[in-house]
N, C-alpha and C. Protein backbone atom coordinates (compact mmCIF):
# COMPACT_ATOMS: atom_id res chain seq x y z
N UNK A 1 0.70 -19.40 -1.75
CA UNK A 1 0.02 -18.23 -2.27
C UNK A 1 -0.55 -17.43 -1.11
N UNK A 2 -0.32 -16.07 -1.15
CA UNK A 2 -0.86 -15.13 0.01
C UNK A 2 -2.20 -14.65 -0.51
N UNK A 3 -3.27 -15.25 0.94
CA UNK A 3 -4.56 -14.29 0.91
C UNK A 3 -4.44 -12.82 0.83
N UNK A 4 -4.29 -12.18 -0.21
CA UNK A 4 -4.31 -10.67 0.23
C UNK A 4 -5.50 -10.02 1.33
N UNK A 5 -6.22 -10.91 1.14
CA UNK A 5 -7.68 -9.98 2.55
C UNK A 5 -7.49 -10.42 3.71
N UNK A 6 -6.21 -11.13 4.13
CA UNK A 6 -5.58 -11.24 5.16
C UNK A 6 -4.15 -10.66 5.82
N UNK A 7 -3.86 -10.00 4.92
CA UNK A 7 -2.76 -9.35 5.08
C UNK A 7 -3.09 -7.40 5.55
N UNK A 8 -1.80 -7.17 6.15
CA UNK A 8 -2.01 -5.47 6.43
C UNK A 8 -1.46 -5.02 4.51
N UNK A 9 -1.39 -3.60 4.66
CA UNK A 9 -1.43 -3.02 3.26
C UNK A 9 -0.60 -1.22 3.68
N UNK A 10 0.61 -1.16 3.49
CA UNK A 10 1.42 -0.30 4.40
C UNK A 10 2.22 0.71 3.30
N UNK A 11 1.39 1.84 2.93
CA UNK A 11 1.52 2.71 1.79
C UNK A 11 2.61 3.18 2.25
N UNK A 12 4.00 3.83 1.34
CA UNK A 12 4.90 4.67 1.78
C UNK A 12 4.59 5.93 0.75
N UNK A 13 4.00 7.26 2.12
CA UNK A 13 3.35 8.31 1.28
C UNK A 13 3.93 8.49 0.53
N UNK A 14 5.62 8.85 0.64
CA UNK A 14 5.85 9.66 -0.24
C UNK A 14 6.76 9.26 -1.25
N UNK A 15 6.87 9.97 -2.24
CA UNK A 15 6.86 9.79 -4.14
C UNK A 15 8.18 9.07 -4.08
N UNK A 16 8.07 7.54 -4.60
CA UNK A 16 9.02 6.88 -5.09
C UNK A 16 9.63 6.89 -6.82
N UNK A 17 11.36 7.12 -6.76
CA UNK A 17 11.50 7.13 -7.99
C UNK A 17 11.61 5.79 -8.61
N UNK A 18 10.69 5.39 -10.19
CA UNK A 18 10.35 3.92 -10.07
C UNK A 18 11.03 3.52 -11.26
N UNK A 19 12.91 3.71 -10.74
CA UNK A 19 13.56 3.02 -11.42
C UNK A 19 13.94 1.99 -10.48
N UNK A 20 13.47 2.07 -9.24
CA UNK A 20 13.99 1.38 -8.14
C UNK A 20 12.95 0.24 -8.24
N UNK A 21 13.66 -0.89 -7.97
CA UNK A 21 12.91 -2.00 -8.29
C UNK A 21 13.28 -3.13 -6.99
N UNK A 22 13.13 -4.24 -7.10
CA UNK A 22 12.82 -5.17 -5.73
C UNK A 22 13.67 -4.71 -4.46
N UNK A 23 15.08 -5.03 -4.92
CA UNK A 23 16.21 -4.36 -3.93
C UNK A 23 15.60 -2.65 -3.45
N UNK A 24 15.49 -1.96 -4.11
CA UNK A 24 15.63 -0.53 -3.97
C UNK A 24 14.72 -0.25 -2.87
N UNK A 25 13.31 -1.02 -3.02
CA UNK A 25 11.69 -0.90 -2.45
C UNK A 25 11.99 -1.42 -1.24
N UNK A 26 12.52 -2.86 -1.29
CA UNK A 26 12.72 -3.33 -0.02
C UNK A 26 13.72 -2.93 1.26
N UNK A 27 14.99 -2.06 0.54
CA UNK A 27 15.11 -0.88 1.51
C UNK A 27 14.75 0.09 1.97
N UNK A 28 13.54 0.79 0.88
CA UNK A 28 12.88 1.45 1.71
C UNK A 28 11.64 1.13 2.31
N UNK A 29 11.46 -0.47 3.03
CA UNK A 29 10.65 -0.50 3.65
C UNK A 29 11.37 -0.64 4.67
N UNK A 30 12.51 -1.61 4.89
CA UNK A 30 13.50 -1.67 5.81
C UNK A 30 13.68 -0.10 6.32
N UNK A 31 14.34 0.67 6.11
CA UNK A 31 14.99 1.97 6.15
C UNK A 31 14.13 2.90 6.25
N UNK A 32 13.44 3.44 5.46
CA UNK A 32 12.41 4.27 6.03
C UNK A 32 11.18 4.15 6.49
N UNK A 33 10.01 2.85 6.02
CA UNK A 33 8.89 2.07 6.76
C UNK A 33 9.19 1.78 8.26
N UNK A 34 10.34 1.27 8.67
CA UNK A 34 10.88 0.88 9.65
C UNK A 34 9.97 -0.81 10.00
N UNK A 35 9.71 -1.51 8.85
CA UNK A 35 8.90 -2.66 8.46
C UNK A 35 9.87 -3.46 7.95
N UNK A 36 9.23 -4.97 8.07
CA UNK A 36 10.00 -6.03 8.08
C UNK A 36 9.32 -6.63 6.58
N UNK A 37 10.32 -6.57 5.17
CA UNK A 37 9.67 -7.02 4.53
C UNK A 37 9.21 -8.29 4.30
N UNK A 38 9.66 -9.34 4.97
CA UNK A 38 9.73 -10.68 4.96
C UNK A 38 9.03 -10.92 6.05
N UNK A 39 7.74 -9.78 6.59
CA UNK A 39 6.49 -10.04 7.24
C UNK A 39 5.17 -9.76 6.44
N UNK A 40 4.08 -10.79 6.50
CA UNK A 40 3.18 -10.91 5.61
C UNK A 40 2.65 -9.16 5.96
N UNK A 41 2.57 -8.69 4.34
CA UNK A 41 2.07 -7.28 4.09
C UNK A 41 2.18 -6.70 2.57
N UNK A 42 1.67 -5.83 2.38
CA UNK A 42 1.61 -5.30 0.71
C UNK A 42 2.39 -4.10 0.84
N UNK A 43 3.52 -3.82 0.14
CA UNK A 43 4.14 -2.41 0.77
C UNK A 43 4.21 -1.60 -0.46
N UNK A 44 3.10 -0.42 -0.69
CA UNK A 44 2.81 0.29 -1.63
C UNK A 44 3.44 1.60 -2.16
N UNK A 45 3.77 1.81 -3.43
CA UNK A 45 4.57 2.82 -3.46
C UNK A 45 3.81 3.77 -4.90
N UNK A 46 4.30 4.88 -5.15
CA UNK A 46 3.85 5.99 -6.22
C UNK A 46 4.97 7.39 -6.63
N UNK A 47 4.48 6.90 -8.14
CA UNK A 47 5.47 7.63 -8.17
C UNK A 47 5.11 9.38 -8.66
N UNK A 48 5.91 9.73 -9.13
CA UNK A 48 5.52 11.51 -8.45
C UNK A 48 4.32 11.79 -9.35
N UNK A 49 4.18 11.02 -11.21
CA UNK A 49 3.38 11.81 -11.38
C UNK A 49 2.01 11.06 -11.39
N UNK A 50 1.80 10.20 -10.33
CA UNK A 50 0.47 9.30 -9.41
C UNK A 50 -0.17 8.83 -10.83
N UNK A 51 0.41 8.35 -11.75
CA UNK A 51 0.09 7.21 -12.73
C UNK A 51 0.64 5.92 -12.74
N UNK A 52 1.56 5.66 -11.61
CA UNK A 52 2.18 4.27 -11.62
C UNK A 52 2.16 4.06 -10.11
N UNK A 53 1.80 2.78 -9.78
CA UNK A 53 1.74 2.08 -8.62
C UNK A 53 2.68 0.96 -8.64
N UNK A 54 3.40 0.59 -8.00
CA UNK A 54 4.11 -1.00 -7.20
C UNK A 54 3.70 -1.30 -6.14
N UNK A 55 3.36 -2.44 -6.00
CA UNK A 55 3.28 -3.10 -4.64
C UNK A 55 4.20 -4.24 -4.59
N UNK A 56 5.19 -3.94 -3.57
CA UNK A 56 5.75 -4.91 -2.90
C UNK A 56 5.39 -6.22 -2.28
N UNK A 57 5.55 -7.40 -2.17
CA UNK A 57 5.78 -8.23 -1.10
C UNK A 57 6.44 -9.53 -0.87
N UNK A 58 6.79 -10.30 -0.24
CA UNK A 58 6.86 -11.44 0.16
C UNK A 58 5.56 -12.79 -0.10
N UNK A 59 6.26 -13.76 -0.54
CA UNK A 59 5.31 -15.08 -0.75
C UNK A 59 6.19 -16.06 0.19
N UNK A 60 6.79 -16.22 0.74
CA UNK A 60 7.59 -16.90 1.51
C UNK A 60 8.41 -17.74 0.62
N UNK A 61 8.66 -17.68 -0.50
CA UNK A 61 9.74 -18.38 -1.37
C UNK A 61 10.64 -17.69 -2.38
N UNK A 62 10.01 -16.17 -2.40
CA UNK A 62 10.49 -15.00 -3.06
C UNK A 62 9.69 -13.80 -3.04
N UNK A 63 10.47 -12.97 -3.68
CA UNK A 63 9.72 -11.00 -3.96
C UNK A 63 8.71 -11.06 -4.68
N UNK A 64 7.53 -10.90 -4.87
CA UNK A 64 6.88 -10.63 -5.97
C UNK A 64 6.79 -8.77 -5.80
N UNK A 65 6.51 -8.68 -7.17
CA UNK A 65 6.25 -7.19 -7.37
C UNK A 65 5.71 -6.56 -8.92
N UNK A 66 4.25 -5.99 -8.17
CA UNK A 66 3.11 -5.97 -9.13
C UNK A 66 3.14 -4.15 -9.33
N UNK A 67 2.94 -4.69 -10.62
CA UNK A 67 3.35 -2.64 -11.31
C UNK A 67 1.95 -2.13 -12.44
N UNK A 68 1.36 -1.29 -11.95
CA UNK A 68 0.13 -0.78 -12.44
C UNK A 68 0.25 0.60 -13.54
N UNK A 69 -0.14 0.80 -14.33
CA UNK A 69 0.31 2.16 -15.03
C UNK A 69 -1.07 2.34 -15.49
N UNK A 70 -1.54 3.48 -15.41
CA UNK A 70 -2.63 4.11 -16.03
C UNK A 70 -2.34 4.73 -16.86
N UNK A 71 -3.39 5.04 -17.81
CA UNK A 71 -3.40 5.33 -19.23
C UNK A 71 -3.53 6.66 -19.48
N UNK A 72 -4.59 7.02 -18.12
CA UNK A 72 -5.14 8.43 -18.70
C UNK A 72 -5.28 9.03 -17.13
N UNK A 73 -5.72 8.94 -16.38
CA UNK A 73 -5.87 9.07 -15.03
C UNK A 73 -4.73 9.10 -14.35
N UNK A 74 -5.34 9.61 -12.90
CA UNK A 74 -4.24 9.28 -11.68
C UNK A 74 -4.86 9.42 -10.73
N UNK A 75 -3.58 8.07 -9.45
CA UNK A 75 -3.96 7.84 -8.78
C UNK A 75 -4.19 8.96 -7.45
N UNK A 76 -4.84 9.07 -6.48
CA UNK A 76 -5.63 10.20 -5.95
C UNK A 76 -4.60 9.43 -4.50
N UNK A 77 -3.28 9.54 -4.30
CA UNK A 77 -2.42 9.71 -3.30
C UNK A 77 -3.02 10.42 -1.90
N UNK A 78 -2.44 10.15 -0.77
CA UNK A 78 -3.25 10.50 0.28
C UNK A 78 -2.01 11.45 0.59
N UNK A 79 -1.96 13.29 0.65
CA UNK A 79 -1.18 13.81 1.01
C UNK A 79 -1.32 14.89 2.05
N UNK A 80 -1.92 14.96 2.75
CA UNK A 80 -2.56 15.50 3.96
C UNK A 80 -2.13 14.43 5.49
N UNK A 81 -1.69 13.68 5.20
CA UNK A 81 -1.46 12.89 6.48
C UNK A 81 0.05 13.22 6.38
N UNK A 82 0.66 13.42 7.78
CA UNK A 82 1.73 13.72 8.07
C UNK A 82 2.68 12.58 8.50
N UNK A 83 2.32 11.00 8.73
CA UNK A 83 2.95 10.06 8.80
C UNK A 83 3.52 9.47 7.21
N UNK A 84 4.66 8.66 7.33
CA UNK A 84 5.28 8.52 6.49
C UNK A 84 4.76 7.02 5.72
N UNK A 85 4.21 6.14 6.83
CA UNK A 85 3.56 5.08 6.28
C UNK A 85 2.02 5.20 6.76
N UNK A 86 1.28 4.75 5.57
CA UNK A 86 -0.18 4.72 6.07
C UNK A 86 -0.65 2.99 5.96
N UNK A 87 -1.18 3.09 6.88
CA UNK A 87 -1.62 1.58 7.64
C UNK A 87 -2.92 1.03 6.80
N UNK A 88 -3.18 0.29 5.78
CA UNK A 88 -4.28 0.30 5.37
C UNK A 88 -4.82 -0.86 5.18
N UNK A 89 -6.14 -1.62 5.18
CA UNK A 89 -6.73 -3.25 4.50
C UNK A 89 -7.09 -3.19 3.13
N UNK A 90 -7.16 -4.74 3.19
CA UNK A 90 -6.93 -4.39 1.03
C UNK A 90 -8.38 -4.20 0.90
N UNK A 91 -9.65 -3.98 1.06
CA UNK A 91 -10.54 -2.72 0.72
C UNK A 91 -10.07 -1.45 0.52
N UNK A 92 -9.30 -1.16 1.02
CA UNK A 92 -8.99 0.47 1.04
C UNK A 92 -7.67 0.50 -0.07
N UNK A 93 -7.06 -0.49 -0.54
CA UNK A 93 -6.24 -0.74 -1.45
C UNK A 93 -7.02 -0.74 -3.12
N UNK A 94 -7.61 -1.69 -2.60
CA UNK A 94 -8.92 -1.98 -3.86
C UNK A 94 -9.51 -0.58 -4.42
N UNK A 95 -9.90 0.34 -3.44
CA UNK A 95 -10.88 1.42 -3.51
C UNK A 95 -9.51 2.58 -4.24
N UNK A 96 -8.87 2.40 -4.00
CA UNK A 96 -7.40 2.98 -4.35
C UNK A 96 -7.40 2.52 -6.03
N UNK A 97 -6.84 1.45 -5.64
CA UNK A 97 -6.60 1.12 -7.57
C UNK A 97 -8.28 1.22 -8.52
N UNK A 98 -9.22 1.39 -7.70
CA UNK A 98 -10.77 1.70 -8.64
C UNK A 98 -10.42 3.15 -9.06
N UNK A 99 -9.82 3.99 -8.86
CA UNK A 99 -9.93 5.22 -8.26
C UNK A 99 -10.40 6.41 -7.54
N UNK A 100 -10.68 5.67 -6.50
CA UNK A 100 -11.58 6.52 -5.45
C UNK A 100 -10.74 6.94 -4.51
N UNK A 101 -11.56 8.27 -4.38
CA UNK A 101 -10.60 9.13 -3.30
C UNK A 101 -10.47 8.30 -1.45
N UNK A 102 -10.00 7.84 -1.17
CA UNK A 102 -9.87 6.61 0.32
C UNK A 102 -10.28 7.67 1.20
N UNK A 103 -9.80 9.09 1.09
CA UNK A 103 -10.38 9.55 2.70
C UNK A 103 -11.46 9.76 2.58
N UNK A 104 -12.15 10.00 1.61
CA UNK A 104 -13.80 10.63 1.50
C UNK A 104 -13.96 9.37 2.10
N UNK A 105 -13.90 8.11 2.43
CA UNK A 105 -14.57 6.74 2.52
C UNK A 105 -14.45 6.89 4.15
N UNK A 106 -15.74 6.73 4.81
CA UNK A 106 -15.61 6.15 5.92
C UNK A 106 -16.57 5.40 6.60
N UNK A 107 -16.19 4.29 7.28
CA UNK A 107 -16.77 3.13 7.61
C UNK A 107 -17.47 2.80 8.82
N UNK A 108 -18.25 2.48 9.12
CA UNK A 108 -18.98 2.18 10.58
C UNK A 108 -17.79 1.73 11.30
N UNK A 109 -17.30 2.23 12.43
CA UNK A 109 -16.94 1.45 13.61
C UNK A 109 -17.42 0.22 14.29
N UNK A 110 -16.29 -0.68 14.09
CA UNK A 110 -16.58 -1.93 14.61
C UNK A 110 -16.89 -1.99 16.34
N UNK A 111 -18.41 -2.20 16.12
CA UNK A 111 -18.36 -2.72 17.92
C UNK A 111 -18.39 -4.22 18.67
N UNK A 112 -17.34 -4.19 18.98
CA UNK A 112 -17.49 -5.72 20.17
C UNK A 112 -18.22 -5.71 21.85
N UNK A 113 -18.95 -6.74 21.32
CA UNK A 113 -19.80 -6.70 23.21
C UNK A 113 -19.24 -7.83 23.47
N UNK A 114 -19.59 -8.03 24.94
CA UNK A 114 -19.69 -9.16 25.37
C UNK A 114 -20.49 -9.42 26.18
N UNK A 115 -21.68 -9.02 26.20
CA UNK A 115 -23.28 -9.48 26.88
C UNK A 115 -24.27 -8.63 25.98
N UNK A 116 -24.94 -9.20 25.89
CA UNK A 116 -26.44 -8.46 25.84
C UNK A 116 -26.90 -7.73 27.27
């Protein structure tokens, strides 16, 4: 079983058509992610009219693949970034499927010392 709060979380911005299912997703993480799906990660997809989510991944014994549909809402897609995959931790996944807007969110910068 995969810790998801240990894993990366690797959105593909743009609008997947979601007749495409394990095969279809996992080429386009191969092919256009330029990601290895059979490396621990959540590979997220949406489709155009941002009421359905898939997430892709690997368990090391097979595909799983988890499919979300909202009822009444939609999901608040990040379309202002000009990269094709967005790099994300499953907080910012989480804050995603609550429906909160992810860029309004921003977080203290982590600082590392090494003396006082």
């Amino acid at each position: 079983m995969m810790h998801f709060a240990d894993v990366p979380v690797y959105l593909h911005r743009e609008f997947v058509d979601f007749r495409k299912q394990i095969n279809g997703l996992s080429l386009i993480v191969q092919n256009c992610m330029n990601e290895s799906v059979f490396e621990p990660g959540l590979f997220v997809f949406c489709n155009k009219k941002r009421d359905k989510l898939k997430v892709l991944y690997w368990d090391k014994t097979g595909f799983c693949l988890w499919h979300k549909r909202l009822e009444k809402d939609r999901f608040i897609w990040p379309r202002k970034c000009e990269l094709k995959v967005i790099h994300w931790n499953h907080e910012q996944l989480n804050w995603l499927l609550r429906g909160f807007d992810v860029s309004q969110f921003k977080s203290h910068n982590e600082l590392k010392y090494k003396a006082i």
